[in-house]
C-alpha atoms as a PDB file:
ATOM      1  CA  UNK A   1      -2.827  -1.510 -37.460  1.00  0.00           C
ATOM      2  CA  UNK A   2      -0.434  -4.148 -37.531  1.00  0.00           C
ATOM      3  CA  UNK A   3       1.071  -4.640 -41.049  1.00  0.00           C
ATOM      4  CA  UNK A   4       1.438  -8.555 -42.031  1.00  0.00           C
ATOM      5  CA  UNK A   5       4.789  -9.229 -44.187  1.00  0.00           C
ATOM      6  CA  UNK A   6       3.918 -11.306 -47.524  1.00  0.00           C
ATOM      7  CA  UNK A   7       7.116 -11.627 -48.580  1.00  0.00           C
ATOM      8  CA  UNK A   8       8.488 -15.118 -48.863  1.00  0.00           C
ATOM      9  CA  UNK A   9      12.177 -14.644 -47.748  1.00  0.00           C
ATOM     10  CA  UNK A  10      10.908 -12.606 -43.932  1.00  0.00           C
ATOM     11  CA  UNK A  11       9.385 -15.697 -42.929  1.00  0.00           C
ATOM     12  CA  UNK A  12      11.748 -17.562 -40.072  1.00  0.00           C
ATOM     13  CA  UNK A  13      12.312 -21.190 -40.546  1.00  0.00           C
ATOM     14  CA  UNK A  14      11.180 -23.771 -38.383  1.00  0.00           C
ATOM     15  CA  UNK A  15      14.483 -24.564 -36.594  1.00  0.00           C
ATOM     16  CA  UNK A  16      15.656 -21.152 -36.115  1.00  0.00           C
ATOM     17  CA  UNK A  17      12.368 -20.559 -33.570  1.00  0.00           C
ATOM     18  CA  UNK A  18      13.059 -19.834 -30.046  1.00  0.00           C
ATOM     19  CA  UNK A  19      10.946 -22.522 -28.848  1.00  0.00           C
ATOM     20  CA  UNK A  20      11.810 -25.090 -31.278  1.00  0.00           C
ATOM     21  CA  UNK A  21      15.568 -24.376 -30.025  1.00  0.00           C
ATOM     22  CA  UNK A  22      14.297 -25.081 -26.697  1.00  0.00           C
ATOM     23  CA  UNK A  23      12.688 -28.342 -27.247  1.00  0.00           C
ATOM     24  CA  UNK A  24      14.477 -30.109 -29.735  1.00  0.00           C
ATOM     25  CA  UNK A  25      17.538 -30.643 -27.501  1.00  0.00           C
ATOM     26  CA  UNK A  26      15.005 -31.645 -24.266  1.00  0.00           C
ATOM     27  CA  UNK A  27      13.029 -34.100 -26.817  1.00  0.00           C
ATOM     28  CA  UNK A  28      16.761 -35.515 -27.853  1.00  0.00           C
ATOM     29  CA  UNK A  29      17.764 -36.313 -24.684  1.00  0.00           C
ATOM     30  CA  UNK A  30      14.518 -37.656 -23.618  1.00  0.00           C
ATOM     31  CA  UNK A  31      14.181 -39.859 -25.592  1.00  0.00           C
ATOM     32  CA  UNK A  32      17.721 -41.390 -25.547  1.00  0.00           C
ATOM     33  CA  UNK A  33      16.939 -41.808 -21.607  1.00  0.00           C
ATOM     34  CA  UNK A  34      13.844 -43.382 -21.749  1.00  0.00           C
ATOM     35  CA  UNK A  35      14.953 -45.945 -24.158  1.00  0.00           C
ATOM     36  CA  UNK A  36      17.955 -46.536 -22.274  1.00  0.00           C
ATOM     37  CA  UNK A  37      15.667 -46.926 -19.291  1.00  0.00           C
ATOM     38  CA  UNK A  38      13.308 -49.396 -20.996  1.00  0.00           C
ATOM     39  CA  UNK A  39      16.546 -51.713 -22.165  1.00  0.00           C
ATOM     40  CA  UNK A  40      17.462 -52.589 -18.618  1.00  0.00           C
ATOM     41  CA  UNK A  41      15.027 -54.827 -17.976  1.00  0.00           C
ATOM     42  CA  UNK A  42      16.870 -57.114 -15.065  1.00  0.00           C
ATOM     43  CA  UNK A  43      15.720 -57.102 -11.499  1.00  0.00           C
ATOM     44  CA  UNK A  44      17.711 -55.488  -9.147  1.00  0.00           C
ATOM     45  CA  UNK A  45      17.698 -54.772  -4.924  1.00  0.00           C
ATOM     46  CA  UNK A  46      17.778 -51.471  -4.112  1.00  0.00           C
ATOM     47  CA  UNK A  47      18.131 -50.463  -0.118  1.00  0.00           C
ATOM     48  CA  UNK A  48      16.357 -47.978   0.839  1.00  0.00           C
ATOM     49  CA  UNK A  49      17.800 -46.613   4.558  1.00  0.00           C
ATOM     50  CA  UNK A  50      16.582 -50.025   6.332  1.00  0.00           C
ATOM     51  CA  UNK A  51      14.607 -51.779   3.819  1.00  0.00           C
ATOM     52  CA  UNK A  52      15.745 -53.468   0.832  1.00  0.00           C
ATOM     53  CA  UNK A  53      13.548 -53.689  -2.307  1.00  0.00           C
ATOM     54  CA  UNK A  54      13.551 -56.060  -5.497  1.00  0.00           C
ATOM     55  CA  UNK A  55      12.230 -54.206  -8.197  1.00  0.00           C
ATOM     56  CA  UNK A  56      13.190 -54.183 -12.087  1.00  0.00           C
ATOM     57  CA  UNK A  57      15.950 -51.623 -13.135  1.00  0.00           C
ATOM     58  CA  UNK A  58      13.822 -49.435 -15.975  1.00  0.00           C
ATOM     59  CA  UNK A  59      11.317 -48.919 -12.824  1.00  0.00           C
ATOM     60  CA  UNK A  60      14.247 -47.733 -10.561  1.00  0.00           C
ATOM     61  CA  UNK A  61      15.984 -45.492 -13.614  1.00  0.00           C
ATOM     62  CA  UNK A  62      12.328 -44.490 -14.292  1.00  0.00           C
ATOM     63  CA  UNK A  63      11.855 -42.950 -11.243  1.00  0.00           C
ATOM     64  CA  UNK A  64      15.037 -41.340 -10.831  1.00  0.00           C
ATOM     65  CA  UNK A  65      14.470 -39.697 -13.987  1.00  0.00           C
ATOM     66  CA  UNK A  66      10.836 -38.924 -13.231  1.00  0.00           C
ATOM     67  CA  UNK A  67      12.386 -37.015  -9.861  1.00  0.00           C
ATOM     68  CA  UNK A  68      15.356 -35.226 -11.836  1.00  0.00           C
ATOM     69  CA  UNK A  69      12.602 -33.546 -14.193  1.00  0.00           C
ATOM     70  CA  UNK A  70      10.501 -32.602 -11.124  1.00  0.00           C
ATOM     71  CA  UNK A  71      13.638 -30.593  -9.823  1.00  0.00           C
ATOM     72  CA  UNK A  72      14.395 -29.137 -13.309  1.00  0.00           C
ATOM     73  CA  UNK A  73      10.969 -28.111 -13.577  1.00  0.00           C
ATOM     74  CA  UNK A  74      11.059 -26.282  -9.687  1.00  0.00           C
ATOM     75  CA  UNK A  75      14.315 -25.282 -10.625  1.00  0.00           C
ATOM     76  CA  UNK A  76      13.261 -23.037 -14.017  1.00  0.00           C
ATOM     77  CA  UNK A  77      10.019 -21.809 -12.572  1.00  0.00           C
ATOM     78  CA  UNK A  78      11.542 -20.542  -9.685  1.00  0.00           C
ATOM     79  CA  UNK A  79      14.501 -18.259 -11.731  1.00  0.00           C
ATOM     80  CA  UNK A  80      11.293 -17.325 -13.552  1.00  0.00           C
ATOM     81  CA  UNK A  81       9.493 -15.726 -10.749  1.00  0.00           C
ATOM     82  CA  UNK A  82      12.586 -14.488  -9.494  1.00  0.00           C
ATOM     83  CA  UNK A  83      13.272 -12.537 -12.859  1.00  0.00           C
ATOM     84  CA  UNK A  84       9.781 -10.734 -12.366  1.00  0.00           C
ATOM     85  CA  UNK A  85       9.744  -9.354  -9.170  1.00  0.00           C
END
């Protein structure tokens, strides 16, 4: 039977939480880039190999950004799996 603490002082504050650690930081930075992102609002031409694009700049950071969590995200889940086997 799993005994249930009711002491005041053994409970762990909110900020001292593994997760919480985690995700404050990632919710920090987020949101610093995406309102960086949304404050460049100018059109800009962006070539692509051969063809050349017009397209604003917060779509073009937007994207970049949207691609750099993709490979964050591949990146973590793969050490994951690797730590398992």
């Amino acid at each position: 039977m799993a005994r249930t603490r009711t002491d005041p002082q053994s409970k762990t504050s909110f900020f001292s939480r593994p997760a919480v650690r985690r995700l404050l930081p990632f919710a920090l930075i987020t949101a610093i880039a995406l309102i960086f992102i949304f404050e460049n609002r100018t059109s800009v031409r962006i070539r692509l190999l051969i063809p050349e694009v017009t397209m604003p700049l917060w779509g073009a950071l937007l994207i970049a950004w949207g691609l750099g969590m993709l490979a964050c995200l591949f990146t973590v889940r793969r050490r994951a799996s690797r730590r398992t086997m």
